[in-house]
C-alpha atoms as a PDB file:
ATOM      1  CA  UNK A   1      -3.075  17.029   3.968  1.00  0.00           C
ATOM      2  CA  UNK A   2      -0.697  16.702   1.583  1.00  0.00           C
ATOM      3  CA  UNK A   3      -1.187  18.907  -2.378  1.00  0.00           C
ATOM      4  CA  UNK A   4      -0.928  15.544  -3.784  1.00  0.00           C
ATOM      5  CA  UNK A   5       0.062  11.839  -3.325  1.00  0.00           C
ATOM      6  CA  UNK A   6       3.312  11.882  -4.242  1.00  0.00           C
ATOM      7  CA  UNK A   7       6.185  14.445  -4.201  1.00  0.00           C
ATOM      8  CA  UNK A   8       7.805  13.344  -7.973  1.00  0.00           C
ATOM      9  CA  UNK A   9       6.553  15.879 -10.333  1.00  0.00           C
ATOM     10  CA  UNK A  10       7.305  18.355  -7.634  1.00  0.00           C
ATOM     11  CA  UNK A  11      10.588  17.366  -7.865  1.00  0.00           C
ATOM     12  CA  UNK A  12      11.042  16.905 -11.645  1.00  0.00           C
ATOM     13  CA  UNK A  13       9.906  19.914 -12.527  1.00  0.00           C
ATOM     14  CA  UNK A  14      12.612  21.387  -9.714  1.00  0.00           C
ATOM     15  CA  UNK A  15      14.696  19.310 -11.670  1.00  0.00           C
ATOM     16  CA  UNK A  16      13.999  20.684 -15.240  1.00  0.00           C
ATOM     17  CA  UNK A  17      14.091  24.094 -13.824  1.00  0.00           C
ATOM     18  CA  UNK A  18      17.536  24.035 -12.177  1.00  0.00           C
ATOM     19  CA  UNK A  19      18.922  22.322 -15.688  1.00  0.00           C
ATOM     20  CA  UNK A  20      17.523  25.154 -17.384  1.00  0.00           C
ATOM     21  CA  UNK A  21      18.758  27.637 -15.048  1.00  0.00           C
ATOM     22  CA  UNK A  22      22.169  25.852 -15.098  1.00  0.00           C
ATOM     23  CA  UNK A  23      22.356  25.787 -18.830  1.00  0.00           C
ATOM     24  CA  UNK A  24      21.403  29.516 -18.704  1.00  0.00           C
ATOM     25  CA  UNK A  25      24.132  30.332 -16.460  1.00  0.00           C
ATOM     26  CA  UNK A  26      26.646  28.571 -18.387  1.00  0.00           C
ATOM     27  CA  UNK A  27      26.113  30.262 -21.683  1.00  0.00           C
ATOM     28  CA  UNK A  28      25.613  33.463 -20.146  1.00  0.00           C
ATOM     29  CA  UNK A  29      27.902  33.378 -17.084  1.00  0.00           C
ATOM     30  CA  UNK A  30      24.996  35.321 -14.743  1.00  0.00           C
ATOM     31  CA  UNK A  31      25.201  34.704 -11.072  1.00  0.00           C
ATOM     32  CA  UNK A  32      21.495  35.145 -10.845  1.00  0.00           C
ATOM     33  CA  UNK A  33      21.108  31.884 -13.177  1.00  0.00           C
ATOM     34  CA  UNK A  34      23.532  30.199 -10.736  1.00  0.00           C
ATOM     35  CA  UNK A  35      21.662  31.076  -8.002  1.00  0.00           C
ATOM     36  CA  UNK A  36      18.269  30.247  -9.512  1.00  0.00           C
ATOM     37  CA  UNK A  37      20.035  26.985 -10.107  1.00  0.00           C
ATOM     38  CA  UNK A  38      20.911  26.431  -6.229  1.00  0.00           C
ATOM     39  CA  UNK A  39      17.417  27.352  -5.329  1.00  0.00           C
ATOM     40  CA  UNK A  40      16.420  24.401  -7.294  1.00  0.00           C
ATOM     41  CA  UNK A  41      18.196  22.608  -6.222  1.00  0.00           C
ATOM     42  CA  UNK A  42      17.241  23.111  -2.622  1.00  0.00           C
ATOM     43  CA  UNK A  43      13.833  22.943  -3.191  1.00  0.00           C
ATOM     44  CA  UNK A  44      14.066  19.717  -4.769  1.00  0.00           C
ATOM     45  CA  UNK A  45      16.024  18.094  -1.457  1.00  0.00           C
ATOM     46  CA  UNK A  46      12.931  20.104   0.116  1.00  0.00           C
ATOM     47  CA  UNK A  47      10.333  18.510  -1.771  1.00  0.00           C
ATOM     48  CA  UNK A  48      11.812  14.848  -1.084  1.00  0.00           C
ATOM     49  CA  UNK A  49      12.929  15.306   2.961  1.00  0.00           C
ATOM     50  CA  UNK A  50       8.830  16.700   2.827  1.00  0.00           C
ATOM     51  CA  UNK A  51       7.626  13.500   0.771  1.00  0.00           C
ATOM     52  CA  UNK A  52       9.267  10.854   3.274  1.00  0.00           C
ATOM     53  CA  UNK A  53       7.769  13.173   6.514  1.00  0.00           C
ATOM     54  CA  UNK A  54       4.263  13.184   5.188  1.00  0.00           C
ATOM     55  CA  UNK A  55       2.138  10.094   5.290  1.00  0.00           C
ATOM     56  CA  UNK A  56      -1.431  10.274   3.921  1.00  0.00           C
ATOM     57  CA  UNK A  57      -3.857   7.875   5.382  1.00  0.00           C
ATOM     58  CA  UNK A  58      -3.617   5.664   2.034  1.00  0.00           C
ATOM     59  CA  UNK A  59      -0.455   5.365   2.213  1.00  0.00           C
ATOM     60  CA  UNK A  60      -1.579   4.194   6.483  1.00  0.00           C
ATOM     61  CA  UNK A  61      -4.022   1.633   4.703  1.00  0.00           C
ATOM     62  CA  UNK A  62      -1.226   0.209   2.836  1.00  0.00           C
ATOM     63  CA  UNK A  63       1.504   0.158   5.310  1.00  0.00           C
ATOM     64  CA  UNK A  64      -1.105  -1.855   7.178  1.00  0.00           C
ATOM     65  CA  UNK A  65      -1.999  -4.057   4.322  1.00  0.00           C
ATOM     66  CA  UNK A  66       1.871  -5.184   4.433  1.00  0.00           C
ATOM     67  CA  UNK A  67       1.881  -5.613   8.112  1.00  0.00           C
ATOM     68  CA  UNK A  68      -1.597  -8.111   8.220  1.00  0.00           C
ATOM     69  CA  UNK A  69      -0.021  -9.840   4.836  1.00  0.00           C
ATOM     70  CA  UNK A  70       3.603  -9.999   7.062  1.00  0.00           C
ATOM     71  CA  UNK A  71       1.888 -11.533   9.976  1.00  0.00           C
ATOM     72  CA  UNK A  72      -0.226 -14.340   8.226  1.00  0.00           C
ATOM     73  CA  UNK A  73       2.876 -15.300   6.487  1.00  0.00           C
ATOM     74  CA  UNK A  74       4.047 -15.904   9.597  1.00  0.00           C
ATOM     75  CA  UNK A  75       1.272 -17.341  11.298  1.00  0.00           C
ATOM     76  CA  UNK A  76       1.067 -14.433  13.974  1.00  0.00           C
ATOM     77  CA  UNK A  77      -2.455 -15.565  14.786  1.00  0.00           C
ATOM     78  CA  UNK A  78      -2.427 -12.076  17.650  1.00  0.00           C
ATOM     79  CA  UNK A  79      -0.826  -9.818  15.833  1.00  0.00           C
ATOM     80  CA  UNK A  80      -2.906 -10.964  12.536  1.00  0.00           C
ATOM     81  CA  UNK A  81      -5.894 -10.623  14.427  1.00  0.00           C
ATOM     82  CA  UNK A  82      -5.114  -6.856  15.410  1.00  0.00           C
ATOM     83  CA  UNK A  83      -5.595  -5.741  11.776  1.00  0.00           C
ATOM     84  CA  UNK A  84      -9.489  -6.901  11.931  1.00  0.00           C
ATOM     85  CA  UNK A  85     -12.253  -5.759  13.571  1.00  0.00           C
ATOM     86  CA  UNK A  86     -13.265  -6.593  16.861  1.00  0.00           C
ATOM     87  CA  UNK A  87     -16.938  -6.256  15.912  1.00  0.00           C
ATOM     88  CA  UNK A  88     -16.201  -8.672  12.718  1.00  0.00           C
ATOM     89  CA  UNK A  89     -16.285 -11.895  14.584  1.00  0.00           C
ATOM     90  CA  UNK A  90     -17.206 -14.362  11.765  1.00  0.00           C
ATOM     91  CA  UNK A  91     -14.012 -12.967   9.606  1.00  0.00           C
ATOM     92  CA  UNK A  92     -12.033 -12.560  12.735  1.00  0.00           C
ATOM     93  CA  UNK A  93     -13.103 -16.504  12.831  1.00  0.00           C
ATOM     94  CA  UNK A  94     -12.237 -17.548   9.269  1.00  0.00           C
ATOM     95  CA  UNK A  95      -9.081 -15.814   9.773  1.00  0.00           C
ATOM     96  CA  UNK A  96      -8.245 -18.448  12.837  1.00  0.00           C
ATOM     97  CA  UNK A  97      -9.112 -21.783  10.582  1.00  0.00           C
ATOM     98  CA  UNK A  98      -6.821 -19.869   7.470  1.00  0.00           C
ATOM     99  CA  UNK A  99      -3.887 -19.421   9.818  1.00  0.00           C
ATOM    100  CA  UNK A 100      -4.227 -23.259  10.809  1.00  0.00           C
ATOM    101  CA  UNK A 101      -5.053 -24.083   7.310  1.00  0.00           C
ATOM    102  CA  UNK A 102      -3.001 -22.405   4.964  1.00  0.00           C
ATOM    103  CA  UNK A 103       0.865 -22.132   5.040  1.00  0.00           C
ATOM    104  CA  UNK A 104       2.677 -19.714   3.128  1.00  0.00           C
ATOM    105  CA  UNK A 105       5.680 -20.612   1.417  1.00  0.00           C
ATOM    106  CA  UNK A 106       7.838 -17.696   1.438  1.00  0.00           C
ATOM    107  CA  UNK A 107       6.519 -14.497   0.607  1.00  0.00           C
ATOM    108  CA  UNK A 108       3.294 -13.329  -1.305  1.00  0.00           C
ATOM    109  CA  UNK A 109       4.037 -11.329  -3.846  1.00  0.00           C
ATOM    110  CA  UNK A 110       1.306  -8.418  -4.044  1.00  0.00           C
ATOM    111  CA  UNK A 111       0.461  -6.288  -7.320  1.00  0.00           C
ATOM    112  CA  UNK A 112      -2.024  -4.216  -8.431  1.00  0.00           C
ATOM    113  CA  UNK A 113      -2.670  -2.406  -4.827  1.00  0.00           C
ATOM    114  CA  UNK A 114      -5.518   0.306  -5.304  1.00  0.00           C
ATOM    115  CA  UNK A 115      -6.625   1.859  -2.214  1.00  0.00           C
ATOM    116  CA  UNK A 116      -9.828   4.335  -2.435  1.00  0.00           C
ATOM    117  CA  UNK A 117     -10.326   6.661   0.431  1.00  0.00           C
ATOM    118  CA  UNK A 118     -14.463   7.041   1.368  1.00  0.00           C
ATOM    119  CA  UNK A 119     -16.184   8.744   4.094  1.00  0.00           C
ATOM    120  CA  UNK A 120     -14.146  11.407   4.916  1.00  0.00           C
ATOM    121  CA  UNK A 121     -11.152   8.941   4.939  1.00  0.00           C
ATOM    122  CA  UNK A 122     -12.972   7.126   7.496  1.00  0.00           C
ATOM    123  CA  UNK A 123     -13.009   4.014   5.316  1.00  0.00           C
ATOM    124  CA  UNK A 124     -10.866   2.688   2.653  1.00  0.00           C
ATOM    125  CA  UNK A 125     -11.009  -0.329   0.265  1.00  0.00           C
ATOM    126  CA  UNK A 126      -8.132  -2.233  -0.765  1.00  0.00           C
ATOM    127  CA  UNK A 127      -8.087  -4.263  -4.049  1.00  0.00           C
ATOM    128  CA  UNK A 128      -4.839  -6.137  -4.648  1.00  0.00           C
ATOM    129  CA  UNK A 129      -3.429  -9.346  -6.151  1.00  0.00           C
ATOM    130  CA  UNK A 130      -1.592 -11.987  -4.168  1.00  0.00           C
ATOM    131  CA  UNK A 131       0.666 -14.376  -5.370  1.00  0.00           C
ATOM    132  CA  UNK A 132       2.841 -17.115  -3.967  1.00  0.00           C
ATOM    133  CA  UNK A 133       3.025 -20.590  -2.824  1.00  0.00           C
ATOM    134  CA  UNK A 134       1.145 -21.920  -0.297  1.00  0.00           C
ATOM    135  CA  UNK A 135      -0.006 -25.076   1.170  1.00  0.00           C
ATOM    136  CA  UNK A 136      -3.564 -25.848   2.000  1.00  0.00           C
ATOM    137  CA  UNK A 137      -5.363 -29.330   2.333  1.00  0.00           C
ATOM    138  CA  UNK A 138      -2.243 -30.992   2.050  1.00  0.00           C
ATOM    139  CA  UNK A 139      -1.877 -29.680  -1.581  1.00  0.00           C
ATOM    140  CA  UNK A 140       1.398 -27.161  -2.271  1.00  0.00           C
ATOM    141  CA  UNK A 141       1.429 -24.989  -5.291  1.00  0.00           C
ATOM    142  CA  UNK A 142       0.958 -21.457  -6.255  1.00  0.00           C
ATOM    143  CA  UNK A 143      -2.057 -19.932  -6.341  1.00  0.00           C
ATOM    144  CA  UNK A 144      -3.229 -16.652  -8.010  1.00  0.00           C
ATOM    145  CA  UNK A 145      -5.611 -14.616  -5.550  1.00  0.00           C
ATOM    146  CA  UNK A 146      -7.435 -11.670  -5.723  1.00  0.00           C
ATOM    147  CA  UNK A 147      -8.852  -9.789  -3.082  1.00  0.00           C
ATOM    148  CA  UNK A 148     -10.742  -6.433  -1.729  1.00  0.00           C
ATOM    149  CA  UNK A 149     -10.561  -5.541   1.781  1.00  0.00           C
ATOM    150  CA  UNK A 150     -12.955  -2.758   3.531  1.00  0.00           C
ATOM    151  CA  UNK A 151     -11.075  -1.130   6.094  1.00  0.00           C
ATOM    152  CA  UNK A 152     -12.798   1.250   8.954  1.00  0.00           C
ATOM    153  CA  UNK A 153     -10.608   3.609  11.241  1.00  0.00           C
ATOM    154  CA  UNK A 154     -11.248   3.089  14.758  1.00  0.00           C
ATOM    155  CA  UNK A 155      -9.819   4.678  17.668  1.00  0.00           C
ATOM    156  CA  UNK A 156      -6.905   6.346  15.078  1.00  0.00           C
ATOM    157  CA  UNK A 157      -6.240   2.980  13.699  1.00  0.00           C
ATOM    158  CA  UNK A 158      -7.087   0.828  10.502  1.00  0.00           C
ATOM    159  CA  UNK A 159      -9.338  -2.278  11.065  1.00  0.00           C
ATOM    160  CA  UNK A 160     -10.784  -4.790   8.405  1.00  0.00           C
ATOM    161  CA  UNK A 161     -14.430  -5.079   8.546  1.00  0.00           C
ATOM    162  CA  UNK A 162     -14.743  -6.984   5.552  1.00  0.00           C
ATOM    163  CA  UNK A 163     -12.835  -9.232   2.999  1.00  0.00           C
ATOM    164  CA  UNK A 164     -13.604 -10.587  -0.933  1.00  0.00           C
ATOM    165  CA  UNK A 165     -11.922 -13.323  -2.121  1.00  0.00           C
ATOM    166  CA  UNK A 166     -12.219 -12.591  -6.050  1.00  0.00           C
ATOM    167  CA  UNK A 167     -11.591 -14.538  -9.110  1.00  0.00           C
ATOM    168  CA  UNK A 168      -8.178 -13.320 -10.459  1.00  0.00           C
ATOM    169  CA  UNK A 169      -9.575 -13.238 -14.116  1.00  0.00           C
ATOM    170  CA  UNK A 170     -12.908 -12.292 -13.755  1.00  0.00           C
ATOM    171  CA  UNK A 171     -13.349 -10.407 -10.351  1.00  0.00           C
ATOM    172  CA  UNK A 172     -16.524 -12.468  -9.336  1.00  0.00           C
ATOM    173  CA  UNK A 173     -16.730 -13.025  -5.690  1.00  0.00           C
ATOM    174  CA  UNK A 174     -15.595 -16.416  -4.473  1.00  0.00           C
ATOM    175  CA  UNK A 175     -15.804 -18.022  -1.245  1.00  0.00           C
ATOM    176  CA  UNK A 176     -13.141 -17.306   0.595  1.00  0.00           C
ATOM    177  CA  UNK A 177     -11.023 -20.644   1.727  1.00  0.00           C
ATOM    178  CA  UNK A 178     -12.869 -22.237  -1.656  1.00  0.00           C
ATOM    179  CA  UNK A 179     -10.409 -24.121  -4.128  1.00  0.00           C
ATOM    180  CA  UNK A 180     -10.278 -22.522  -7.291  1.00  0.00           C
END
């Protein structure tokens, strides 16, 4: 377990310190500043090599979020599938009639992504925003979404067990493959 989610005020305050130590050593012309400086300076390269070799199950969630968003896109109706539960057979099933349904016209845009860690990180929620252009009925034109997905860790990996559709303004729940 990482000390915190991200590595960035690790590394500015390395930062700030080896400017300090730099300015010190300039003004004063002290090897021990210098070296401070280097030290820094290391442990800021340290601190990022460390960031991009630790990943925290949110940031799992997420990377998984992109992959299940990635394969509906591309109507991967398998590899879409994978990302939900097996137990979930009525979402596993609205899933099917939205791949044959709904075409995505280019790529969803997704914003405000807030994952929340429960259980022992044993389940997460994901709340997010998805934008693009789709087409669905025979209609095309972008459409504002907003959803929050439960996600359950089985066998070591992430699996949806439950999906909201929400209203992007208000947040009240809306039937999933409802026109807005």
């Amino acid at each position: 377990m990482w000390i915190t989610e991200t590595a960035i005020p690790l590394m500015i305050i390395c930062s700030i310190a080896a400017v300090f130590l730099f300015i010190r050593w300039y003004l004063r012309h002290q090897t021990r500043y210098l070296v401070g400086c280097v030290v820094m300076l290391a442990a800021l390269g340290g601190f990022y090599f460390l960031e991009l070799s630790i990943v925290t199950e949110r940031e799992r969630v997420e990377a998984d979020l992109y992959g299940l968003i990635h394969a509906f896109e591309n109507k991967e109706e398998k590899t879409t599938l994978d990302y939900f539960s097996p137990r979930a057979d009525a979402l596993r099933g609205m899933v099917q009639v939205a791949l044959k349904l709904v075409t995505i016209d280019g790529q969803l845009r997704i914003t405000d992504l807030e994952t929340e860690l429960r259980s022992e990180n044993s389940v997460a929620t994901t709340h997010f925003r998805a934008n693009g252009a789709a087409t669905y009925g025979g209609i095309t034109g972008r459409q504002p979404t907003r959803w929050e997905l439960t996600w359950q860790k089985m066998g070591g990996e992430w699996k949806v067990t439950k999906a909201r559709r929400l209203n992007p303004i208000t947040g009240e729940e809306l039937q999933v493959l409802a026109a807005q």
